[in-house]
Protein backbone atom coordinates (compact mmCIF):
# COMPACT_ATOMS: atom_id res chain seq x y z
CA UNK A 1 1.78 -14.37 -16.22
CA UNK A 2 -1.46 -13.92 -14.24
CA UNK A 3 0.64 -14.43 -11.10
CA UNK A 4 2.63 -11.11 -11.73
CA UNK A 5 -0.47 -9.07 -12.94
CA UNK A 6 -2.54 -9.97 -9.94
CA UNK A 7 0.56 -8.90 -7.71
CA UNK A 8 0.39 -5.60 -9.71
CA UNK A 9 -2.56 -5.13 -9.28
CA UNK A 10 -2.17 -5.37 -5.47
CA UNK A 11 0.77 -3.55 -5.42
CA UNK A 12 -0.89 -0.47 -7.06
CA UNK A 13 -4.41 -0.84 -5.22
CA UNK A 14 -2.20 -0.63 -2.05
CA UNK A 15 -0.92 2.37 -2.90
CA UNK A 16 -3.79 4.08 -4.53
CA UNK A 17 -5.75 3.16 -1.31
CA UNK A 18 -3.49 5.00 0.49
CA UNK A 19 -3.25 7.80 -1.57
CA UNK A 20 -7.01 8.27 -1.81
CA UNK A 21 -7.09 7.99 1.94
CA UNK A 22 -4.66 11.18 2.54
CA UNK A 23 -6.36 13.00 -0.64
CA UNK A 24 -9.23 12.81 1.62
CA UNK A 25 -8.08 14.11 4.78
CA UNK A 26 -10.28 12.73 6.85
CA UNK A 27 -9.59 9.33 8.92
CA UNK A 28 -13.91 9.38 9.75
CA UNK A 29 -15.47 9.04 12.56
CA UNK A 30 -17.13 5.90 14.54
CA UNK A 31 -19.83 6.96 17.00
CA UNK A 32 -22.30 4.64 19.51
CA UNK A 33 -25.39 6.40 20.17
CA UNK A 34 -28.82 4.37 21.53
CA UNK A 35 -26.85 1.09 20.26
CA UNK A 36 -26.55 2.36 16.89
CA UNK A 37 -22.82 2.68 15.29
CA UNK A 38 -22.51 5.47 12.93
CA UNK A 39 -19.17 5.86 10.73
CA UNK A 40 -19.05 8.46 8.84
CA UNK A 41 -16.10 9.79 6.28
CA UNK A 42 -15.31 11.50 3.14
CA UNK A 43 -15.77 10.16 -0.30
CA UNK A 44 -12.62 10.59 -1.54
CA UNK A 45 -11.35 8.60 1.65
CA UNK A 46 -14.13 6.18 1.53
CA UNK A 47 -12.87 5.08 -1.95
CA UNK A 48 -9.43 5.22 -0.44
CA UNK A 49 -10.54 2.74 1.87
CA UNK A 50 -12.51 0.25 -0.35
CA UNK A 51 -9.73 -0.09 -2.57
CA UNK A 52 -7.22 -0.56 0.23
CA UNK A 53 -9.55 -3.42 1.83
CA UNK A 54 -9.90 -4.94 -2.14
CA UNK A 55 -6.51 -5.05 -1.80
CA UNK A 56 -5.89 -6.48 2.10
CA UNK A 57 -7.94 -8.99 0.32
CA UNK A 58 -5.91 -9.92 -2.65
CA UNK A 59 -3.04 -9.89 -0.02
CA UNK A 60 -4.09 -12.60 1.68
CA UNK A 61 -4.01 -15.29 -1.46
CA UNK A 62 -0.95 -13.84 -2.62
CA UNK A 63 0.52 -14.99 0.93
CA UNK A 64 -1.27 -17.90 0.93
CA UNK A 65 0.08 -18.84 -2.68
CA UNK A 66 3.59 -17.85 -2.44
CA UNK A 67 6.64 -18.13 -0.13
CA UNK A 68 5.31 -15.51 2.63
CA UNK A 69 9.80 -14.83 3.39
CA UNK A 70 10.14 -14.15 -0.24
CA UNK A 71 6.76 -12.71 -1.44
CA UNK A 72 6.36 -10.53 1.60
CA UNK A 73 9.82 -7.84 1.47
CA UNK A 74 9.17 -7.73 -2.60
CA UNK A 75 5.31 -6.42 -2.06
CA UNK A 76 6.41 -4.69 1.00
CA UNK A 77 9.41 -2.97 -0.42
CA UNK A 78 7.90 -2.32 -4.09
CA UNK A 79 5.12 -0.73 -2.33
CA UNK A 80 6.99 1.22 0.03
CA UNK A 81 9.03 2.75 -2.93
CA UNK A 82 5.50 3.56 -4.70
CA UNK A 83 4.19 5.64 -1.99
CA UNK A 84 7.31 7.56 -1.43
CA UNK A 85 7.15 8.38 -4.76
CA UNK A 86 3.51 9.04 -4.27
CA UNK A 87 4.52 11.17 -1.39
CA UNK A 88 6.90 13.40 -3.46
CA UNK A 89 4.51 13.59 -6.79
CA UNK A 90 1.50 14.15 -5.50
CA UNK A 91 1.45 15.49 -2.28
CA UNK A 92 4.94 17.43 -2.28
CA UNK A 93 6.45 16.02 0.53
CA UNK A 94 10.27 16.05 1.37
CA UNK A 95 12.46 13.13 1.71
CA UNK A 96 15.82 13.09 3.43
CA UNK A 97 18.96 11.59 2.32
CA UNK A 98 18.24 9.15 4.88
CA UNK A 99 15.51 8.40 3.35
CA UNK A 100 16.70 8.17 0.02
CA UNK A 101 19.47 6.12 1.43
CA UNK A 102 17.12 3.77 2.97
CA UNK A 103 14.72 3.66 -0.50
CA UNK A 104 17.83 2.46 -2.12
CA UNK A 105 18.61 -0.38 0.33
CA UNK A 106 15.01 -1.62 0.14
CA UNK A 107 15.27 -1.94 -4.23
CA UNK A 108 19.10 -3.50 -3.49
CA UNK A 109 17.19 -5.78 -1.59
CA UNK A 110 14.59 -6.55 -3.88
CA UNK A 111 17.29 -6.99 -6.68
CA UNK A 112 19.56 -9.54 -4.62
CA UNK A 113 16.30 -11.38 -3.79
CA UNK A 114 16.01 -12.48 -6.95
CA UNK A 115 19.42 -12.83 -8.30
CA UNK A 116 18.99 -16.55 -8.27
CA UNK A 117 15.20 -17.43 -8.90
């Protein structure tokens, strides 16, 4: 059970990450001066961008604990599905038929995945 709520939790730290990241606009800035680096960014980004590396981090056990060819497309797709969605909610973007066409494929995908397991 832990196993699918970690994988959740990645899942939707993924996409909040990137969420945050457009919310904030702002992709920052990396600067060398006198052999200093300076980075600077927005907060609503910066959070974007913790939470995306929390999660980049939690990626890497889940595909060091599972299958990477069969744990990979299901994170992949669910995720992909979650920020289109994300996409359309929050930020009002348009989608295609295309690309409504390809969302489908990826969850018919996901489902013949795991007919068998």
């Amino acid at each position: 059970m832990f196993q699918y709520l970690f994988i959740a939790v990645y899942i939707l730290l993924t996409t909040g990450g990137l969420v945050l990241m457009k919310l904030g606009n702002n992709a920052g800035t990396i600067a060398i001066q006198n052999s200093t680096v300076n980075f600077s960014v927005n907060a609503i980004s910066l959070v974007g961008l913790i939470i995306y590396i929390i999660s980049f981090l939690m990626f890497t056990k889940i595909i060091t604990t599972y299958d990477l060819s069969y744990i990979y497309p299901i994170v992949a797709g669910i995720t992909q599905v979650l920020s289109l969605i994300a996409a359309l909610l929050i930020f009002k973007e348009h989608i295609t038929w295309l690309g409504v066409a390809g969302i489908v494929l990826v969850v018919a995908g996901i489902v013949v995945m795991n007919i068998n397991r």
